[in-house]
N, C-alpha and C. Protein backbone atom coordinates (compact mmCIF):
# COMPACT_ATOMS: atom_id res chain seq x y z
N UNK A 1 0.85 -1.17 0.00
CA UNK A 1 0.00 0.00 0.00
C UNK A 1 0.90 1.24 0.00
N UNK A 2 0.68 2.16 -0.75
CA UNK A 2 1.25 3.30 -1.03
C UNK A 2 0.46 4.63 0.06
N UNK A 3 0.89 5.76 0.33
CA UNK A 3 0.16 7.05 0.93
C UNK A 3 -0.80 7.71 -0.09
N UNK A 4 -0.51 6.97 -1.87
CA UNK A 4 -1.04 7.41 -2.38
C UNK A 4 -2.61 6.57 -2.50
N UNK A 5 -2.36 5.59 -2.21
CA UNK A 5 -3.75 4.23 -2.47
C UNK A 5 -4.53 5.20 -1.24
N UNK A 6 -4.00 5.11 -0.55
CA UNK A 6 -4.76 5.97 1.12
C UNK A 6 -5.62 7.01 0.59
N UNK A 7 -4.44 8.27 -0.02
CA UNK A 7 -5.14 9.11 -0.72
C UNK A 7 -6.21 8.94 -1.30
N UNK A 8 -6.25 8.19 -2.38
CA UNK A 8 -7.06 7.88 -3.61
C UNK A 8 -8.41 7.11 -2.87
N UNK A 9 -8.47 6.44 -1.38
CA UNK A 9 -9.59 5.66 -0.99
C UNK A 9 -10.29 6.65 0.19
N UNK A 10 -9.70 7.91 -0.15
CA UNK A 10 -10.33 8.88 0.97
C UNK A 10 -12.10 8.88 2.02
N UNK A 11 -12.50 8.48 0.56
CA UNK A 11 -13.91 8.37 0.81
C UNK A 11 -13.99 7.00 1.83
N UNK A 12 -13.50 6.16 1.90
CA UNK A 12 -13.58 5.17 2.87
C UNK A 12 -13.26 5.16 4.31
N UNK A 13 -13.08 6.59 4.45
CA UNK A 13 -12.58 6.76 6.07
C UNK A 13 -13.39 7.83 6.41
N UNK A 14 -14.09 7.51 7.60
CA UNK A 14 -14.80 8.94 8.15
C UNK A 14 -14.07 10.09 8.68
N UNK A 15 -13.05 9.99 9.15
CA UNK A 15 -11.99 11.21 9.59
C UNK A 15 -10.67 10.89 8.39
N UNK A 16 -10.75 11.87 7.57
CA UNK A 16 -9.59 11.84 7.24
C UNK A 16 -8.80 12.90 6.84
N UNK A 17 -7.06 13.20 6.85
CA UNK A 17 -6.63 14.39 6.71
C UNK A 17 -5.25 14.07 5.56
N UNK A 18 -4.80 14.89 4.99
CA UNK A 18 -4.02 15.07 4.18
C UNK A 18 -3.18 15.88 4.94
N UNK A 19 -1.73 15.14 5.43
CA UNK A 19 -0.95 15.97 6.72
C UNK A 19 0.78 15.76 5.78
N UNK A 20 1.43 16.98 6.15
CA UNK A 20 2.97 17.05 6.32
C UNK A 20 3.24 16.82 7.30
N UNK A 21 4.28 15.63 7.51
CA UNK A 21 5.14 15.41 8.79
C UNK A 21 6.34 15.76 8.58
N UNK A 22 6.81 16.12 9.33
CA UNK A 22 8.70 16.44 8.85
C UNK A 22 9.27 16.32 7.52
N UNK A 23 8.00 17.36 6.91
CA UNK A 23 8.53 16.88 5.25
C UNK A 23 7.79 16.02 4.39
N UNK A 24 7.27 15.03 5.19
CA UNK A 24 6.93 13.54 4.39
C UNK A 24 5.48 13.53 4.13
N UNK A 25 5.32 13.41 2.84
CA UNK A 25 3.49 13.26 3.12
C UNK A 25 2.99 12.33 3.84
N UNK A 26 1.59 12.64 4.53
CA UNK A 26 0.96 11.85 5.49
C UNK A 26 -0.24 11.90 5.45
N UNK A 27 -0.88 10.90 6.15
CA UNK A 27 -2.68 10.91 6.07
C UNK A 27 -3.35 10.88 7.22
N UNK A 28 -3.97 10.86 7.89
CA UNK A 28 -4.93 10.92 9.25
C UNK A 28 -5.98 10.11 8.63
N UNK A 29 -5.87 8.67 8.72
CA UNK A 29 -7.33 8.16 7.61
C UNK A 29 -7.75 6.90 9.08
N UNK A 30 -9.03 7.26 10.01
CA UNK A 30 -9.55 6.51 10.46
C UNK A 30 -10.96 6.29 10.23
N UNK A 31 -11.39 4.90 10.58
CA UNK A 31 -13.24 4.81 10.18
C UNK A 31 -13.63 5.49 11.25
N UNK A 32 -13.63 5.38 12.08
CA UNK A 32 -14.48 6.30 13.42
C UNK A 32 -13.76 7.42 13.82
N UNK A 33 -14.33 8.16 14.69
CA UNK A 33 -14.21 9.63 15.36
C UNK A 33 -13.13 9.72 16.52
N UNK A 34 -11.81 10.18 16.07
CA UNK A 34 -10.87 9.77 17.19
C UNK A 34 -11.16 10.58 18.66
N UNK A 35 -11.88 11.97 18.35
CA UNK A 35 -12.29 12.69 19.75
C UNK A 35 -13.19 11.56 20.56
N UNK A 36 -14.12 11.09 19.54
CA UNK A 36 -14.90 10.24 20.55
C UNK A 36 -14.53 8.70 20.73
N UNK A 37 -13.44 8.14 20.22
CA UNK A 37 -13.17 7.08 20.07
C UNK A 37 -11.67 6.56 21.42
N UNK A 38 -11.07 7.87 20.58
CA UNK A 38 -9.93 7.61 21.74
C UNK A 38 -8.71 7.29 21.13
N UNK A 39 -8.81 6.31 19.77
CA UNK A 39 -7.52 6.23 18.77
C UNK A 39 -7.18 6.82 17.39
N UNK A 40 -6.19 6.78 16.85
CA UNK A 40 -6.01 7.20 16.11
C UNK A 40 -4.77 7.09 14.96
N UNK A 41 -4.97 6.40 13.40
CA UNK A 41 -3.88 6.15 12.85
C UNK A 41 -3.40 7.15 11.60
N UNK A 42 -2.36 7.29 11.75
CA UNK A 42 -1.58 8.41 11.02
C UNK A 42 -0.18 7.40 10.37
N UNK A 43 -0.84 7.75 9.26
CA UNK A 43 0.26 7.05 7.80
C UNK A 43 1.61 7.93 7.26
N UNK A 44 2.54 7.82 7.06
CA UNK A 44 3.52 8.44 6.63
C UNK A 44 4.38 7.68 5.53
N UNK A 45 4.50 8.16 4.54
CA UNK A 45 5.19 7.83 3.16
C UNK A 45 6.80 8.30 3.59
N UNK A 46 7.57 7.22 3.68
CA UNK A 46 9.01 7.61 3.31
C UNK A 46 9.84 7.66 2.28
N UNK A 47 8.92 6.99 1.34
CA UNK A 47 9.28 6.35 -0.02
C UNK A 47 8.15 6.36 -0.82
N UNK A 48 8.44 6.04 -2.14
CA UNK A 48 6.91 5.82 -2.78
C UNK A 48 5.89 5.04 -1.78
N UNK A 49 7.01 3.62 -1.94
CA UNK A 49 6.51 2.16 -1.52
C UNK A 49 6.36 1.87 0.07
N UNK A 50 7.04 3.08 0.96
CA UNK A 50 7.28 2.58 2.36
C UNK A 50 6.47 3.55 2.85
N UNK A 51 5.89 2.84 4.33
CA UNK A 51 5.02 3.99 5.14
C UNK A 51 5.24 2.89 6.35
N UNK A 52 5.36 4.19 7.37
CA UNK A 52 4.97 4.08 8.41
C UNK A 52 4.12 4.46 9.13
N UNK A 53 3.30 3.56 9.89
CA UNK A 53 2.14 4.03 10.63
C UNK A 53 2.31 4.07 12.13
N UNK A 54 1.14 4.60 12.64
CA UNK A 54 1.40 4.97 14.22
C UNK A 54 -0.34 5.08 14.44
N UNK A 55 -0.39 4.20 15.12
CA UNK A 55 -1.30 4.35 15.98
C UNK A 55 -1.18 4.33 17.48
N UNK A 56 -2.37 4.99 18.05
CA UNK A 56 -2.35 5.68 18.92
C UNK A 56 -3.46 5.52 19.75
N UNK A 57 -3.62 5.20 20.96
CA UNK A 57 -5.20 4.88 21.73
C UNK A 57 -4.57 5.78 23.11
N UNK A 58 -5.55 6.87 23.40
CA UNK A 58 -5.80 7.89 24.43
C UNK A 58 -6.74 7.58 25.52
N UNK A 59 -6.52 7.12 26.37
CA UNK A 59 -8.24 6.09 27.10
C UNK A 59 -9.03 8.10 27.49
N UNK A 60 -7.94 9.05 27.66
CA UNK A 60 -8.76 10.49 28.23
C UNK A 60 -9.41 11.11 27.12
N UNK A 61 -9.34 10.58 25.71
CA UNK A 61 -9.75 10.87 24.66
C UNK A 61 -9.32 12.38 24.01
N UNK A 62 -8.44 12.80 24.97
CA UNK A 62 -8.58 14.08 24.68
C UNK A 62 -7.21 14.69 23.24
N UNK A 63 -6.19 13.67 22.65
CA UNK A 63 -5.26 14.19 21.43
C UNK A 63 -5.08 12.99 21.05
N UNK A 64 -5.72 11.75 20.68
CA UNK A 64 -4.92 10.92 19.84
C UNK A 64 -4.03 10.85 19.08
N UNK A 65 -4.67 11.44 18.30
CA UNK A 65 -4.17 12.12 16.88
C UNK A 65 -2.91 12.71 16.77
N UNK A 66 -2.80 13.85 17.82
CA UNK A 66 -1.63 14.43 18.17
C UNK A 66 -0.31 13.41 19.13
N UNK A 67 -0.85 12.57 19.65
CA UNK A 67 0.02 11.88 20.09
C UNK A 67 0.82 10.69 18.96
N UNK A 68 -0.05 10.64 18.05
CA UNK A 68 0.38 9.12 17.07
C UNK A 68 1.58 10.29 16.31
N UNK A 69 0.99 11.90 16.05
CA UNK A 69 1.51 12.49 14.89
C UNK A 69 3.27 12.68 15.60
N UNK A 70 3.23 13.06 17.12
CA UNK A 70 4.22 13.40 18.29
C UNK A 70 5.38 11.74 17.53
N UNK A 71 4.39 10.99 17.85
CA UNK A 71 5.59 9.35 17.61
C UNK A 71 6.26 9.00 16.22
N UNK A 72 5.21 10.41 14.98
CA UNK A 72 6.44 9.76 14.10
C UNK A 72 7.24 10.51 13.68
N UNK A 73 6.96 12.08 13.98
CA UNK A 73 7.96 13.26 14.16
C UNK A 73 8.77 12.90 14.82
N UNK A 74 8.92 12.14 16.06
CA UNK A 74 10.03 11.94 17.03
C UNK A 74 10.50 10.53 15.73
N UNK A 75 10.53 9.72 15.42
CA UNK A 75 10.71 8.61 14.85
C UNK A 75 11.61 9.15 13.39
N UNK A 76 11.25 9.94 12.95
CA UNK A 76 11.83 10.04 11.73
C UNK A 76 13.36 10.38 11.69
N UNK A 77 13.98 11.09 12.28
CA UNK A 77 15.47 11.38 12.66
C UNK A 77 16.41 9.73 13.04
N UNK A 78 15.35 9.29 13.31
CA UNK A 78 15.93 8.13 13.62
C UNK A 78 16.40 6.80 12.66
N UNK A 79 15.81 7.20 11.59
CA UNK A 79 15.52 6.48 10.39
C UNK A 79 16.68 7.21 9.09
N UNK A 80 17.27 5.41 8.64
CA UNK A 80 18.60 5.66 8.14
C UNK A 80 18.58 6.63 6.94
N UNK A 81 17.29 6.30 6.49
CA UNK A 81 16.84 6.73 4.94
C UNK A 81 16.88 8.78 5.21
N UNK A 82 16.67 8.98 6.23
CA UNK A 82 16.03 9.90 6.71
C UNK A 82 17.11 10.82 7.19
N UNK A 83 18.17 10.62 7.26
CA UNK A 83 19.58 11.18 7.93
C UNK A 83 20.36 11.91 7.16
């Protein structure tokens, strides 16, 4: 799966966002409501072909989203491709 297949299946996710992470295109594509849900997965393209994802479960519900986005901003420096 590409960030672009993600893209292109937009309509299949009830929350979804078209995000820059440190550069890298990214997606916010979940079926349910992460305010009211509590999780949240955020896709990142390093490559055409490579992505990394991060999900994220908040039991206070209150930043999923922001916490999955926190793990791959911190993650990317770390990554050889990425240096």
């Amino acid at each position: 799966m590409s960030i672009q297949q993600i893209y292109d299946n937009r309509s299949t996710f009830s929350d979804f966002q078209e995000l820059t992470i440190a550069g890298y295109p990214a997606a916010r594509a979940n079926q349910g409501d992460p305010a009211q849900d509590g999780w949240c997965d955020i896709y990142l393209a390093t490559s055409e072909n490579t992505m990394l994802r991060a999900f994220s479960r908040d039991a206070s519900h209150a930043d999923a989203c922001g916490l999955a986005q926190r793990a791959l901003e911190a993650s990317i420096p770390t990554l050889p491709a990425a240096k």
